[in-house]
C-alpha atoms as a PDB file:
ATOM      1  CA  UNK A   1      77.438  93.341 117.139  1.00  0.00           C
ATOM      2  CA  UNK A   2      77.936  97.227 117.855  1.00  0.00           C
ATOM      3  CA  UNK A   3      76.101  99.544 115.820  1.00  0.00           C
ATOM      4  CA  UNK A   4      77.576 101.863 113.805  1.00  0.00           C
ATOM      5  CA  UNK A   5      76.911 104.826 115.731  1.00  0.00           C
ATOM      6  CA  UNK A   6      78.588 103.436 118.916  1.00  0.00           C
ATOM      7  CA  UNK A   7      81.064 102.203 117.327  1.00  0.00           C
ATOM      8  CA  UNK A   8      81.565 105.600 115.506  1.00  0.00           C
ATOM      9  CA  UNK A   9      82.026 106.974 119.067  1.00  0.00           C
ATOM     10  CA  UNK A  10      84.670 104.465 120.210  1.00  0.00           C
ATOM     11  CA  UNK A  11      86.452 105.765 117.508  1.00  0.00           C
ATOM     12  CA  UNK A  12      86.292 109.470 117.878  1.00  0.00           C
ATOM     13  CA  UNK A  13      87.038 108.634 121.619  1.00  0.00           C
ATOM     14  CA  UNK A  14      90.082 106.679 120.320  1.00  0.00           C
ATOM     15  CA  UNK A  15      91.278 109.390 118.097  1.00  0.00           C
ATOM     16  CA  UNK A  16      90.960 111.895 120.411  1.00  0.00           C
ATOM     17  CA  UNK A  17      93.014 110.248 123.062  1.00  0.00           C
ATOM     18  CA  UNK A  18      95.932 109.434 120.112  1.00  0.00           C
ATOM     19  CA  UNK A  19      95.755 113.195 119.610  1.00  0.00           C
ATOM     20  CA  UNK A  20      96.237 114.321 122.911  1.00  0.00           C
ATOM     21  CA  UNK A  21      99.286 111.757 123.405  1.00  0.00           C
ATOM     22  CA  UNK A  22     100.614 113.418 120.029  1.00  0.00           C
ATOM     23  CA  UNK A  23     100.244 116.670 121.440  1.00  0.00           C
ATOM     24  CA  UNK A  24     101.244 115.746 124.749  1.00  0.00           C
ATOM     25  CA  UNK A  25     104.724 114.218 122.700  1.00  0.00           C
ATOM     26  CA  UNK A  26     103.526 110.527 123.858  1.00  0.00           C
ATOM     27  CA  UNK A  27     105.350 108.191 121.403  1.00  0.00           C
ATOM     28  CA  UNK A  28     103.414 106.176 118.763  1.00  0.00           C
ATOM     29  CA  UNK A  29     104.558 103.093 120.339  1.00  0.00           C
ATOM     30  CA  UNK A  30     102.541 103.954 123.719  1.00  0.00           C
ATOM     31  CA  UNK A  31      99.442 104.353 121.754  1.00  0.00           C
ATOM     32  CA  UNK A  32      99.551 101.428 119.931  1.00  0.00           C
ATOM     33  CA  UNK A  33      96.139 100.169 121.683  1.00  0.00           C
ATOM     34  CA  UNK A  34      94.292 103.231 121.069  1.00  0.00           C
ATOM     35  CA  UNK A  35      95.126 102.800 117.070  1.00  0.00           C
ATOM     36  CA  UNK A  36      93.991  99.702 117.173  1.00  0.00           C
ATOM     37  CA  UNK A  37      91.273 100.756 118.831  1.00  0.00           C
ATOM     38  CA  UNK A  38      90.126 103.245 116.364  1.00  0.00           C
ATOM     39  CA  UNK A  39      91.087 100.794 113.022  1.00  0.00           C
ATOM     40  CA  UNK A  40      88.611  98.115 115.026  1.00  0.00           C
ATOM     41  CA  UNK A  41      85.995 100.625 115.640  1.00  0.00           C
ATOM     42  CA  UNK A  42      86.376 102.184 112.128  1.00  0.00           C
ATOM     43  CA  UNK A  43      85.970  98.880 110.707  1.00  0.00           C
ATOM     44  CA  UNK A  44      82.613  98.170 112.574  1.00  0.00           C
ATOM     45  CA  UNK A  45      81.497 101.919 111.173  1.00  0.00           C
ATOM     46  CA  UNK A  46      81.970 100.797 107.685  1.00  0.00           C
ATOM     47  CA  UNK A  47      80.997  97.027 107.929  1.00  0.00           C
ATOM     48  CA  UNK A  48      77.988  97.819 109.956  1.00  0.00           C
ATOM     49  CA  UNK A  49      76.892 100.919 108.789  1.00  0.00           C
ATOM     50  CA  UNK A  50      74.826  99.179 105.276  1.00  0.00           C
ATOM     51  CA  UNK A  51      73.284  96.980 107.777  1.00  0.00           C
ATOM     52  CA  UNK A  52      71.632  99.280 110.328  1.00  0.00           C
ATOM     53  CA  UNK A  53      68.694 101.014 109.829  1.00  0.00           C
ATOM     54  CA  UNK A  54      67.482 103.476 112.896  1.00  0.00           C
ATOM     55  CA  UNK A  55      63.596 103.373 114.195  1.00  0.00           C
ATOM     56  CA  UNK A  56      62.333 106.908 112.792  1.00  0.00           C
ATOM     57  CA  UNK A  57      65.190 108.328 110.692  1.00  0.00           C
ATOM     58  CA  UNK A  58      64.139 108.474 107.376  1.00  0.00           C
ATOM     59  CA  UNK A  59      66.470 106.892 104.616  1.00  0.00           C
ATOM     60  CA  UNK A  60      68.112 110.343 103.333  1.00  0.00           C
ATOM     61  CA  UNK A  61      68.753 111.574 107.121  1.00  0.00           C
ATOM     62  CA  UNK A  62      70.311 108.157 107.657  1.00  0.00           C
ATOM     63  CA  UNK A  63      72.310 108.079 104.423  1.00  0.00           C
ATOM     64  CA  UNK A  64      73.625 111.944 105.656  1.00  0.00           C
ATOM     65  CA  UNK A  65      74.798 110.600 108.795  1.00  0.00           C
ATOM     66  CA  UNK A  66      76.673 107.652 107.686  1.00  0.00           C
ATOM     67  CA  UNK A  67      78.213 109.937 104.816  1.00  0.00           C
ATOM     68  CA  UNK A  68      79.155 111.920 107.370  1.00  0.00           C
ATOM     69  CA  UNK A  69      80.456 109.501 109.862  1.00  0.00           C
ATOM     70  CA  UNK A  70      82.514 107.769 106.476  1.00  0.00           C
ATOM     71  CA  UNK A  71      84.131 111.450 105.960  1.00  0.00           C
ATOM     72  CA  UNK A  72      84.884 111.798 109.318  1.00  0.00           C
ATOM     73  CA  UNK A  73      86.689 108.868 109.544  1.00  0.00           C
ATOM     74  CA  UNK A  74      88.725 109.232 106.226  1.00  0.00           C
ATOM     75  CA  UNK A  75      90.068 112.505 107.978  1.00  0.00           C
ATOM     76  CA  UNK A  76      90.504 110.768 111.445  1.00  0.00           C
ATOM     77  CA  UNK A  77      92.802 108.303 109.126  1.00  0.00           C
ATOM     78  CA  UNK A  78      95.155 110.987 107.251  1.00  0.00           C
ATOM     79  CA  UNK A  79      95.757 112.810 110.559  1.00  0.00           C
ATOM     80  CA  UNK A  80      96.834 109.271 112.261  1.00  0.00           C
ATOM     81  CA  UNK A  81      98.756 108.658 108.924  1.00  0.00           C
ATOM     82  CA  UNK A  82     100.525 111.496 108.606  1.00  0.00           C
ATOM     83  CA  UNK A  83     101.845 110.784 112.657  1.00  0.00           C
ATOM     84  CA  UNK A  84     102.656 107.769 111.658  1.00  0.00           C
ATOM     85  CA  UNK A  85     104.113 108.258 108.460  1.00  0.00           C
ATOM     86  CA  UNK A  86     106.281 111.245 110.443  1.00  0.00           C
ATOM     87  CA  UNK A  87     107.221 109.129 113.430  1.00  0.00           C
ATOM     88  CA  UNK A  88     108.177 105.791 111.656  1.00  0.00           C
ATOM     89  CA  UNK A  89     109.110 106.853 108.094  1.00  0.00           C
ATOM     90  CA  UNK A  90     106.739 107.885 104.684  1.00  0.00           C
ATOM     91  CA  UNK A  91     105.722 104.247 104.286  1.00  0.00           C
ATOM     92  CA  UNK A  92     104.851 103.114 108.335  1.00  0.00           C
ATOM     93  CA  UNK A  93     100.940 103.930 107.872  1.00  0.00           C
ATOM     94  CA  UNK A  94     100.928 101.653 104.493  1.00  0.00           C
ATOM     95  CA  UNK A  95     102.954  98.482 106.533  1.00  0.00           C
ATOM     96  CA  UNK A  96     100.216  98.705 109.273  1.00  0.00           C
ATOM     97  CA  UNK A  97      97.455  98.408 107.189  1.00  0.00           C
ATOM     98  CA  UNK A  98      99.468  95.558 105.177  1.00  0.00           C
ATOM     99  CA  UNK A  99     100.149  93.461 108.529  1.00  0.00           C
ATOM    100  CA  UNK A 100      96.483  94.248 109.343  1.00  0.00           C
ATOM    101  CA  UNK A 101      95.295  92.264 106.067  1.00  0.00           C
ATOM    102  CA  UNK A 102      97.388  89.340 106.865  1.00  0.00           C
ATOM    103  CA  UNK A 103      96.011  89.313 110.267  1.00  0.00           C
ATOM    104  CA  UNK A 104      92.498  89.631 108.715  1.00  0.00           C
ATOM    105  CA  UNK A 105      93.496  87.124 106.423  1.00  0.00           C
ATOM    106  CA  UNK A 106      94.678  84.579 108.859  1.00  0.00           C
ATOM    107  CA  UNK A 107      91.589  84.663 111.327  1.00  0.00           C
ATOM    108  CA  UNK A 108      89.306  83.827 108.116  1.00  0.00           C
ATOM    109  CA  UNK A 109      91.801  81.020 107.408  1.00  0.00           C
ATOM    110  CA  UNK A 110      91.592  79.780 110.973  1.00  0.00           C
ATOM    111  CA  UNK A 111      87.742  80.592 111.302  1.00  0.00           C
ATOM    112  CA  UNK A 112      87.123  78.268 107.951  1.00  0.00           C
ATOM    113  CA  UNK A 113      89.546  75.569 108.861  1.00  0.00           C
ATOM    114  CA  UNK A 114      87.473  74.934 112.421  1.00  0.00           C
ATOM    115  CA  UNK A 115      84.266  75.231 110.643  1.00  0.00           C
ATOM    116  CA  UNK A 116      85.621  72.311 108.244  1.00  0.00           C
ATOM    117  CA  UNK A 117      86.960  70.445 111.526  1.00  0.00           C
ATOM    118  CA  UNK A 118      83.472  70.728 113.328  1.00  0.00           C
ATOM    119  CA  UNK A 119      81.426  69.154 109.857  1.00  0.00           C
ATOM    120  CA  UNK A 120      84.178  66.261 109.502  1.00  0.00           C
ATOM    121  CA  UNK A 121      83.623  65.695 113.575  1.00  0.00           C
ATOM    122  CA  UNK A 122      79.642  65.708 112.886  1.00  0.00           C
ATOM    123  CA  UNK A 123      79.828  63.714 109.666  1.00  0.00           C
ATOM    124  CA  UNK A 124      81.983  60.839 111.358  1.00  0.00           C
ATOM    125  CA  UNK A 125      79.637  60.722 113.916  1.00  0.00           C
ATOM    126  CA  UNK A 126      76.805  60.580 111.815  1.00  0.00           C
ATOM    127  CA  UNK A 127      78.298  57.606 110.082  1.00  0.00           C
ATOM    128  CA  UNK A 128      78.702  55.941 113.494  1.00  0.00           C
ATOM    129  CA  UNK A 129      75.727  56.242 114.317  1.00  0.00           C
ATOM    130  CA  UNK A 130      74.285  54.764 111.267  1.00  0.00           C
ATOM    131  CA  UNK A 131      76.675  52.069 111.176  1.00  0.00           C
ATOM    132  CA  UNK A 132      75.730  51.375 114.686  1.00  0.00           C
ATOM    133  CA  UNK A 133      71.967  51.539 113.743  1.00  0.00           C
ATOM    134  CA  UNK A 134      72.907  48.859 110.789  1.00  0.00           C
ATOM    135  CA  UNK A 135      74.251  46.217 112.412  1.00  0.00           C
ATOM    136  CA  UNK A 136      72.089  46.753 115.335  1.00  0.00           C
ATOM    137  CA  UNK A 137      69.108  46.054 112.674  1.00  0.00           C
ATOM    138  CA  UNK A 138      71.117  43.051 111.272  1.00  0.00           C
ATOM    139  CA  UNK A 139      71.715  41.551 114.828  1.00  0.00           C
ATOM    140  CA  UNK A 140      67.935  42.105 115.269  1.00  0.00           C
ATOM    141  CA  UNK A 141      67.394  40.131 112.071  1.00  0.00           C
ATOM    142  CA  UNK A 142      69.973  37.411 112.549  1.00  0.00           C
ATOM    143  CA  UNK A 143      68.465  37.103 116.427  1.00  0.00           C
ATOM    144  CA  UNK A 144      64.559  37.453 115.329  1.00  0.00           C
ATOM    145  CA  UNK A 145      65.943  34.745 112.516  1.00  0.00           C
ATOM    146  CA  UNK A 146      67.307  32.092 115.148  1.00  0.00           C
ATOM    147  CA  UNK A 147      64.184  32.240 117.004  1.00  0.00           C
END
C-alpha cells in the first residue's frame, strides 16, 4: 500500500502534467493515462489517508495536512472537470466517474467470486481427505478384524 502522502504526490505530478498538455492544446484523449493516474492516486489519498498515522506529527498537524491534501484534490477535480466537461460535452466528467463505479464494481464482483472459488476448492479437498482418512480407518479395522 502507498501512503497517502506519496500518493498525494503522484497525483499533483499527474495533474500537473494534464495541465501542461491542456495548455500545450494536447487533446483529452492523449492524456487519458495521466487522468487515470490522478483518479487512482486520489483514491489512495482518501482511502488511505484515515489509516496512516505519521511517527511525530501530532494528531491536529496530521488532521491539517490531510484537510489540506482533501481540498487540494477537490480543486485538482473541478479544474480536470471543467476540461473535460468543455472538451467532451457538460456531462463527460459525470460518465467517467459512472464507468469508473462499474469498473470498481466489477473487480469486487470478480475479487469475491475467486475468494468463493478458492473455499469450495479447499472445502472439497478437505472432504477428501477425510473421506480418505475414513475408509483408510475402516480398511484398518476390517484388516486388524481378519487377523
Amino acid at each position: 500500500m502507498v501512503d497517502p502522502i506519496s500518493a498525494f504526490g503522484v497525483a499533483t505530478a499527474a495533474f500537473n502534467a494534464i495541465k501542461k498538455g491542456f495548455e500545450i492544446g494536447r487533446d483529452v484523449e492523449s492524456m487519458y493515462g495521466d487522468i487515470g493516474r490522478w483518479m487512482s492516486s486520489c483514491e489512495t489519498v482518501n482511502k488511505e489517508a484515515n489509516k496512516a498515522q505519521k511517527a511525530g506529527m501530532s494528531v491536529e498537524e496530521e488532521a491539517l495536512e490531510i484537510f489540506a491534501h482533501k481540498k487540494k484534490i477537490q480543486a485538482m477535480e473541478h479544474e480536470l472537470r471543467t476540461y473535460v466537461n468543455m472538451s467532451h460535452g457538460p456531462d463527460a466528467w459525470n460518465e467517467v466517474l459512472r464507468i469508473q463505479a462499474e469498473i470498481r464494481k466489477k473487480r469486487k464482483e470478480a475479487i469475491l467470486a475467486a475468494k468463493k472459488k478458492r473455499e469450495e476448492i479447499i472445502t472439497y479437498i478437505l472432504v477428501g481427505v477425510g473421506s480418505l482418512c475414513s475408509l483408510w480407518v475402516v480398511f484398518y479395522i476390517i484388516y486388524k478384524a481378519m487377523n
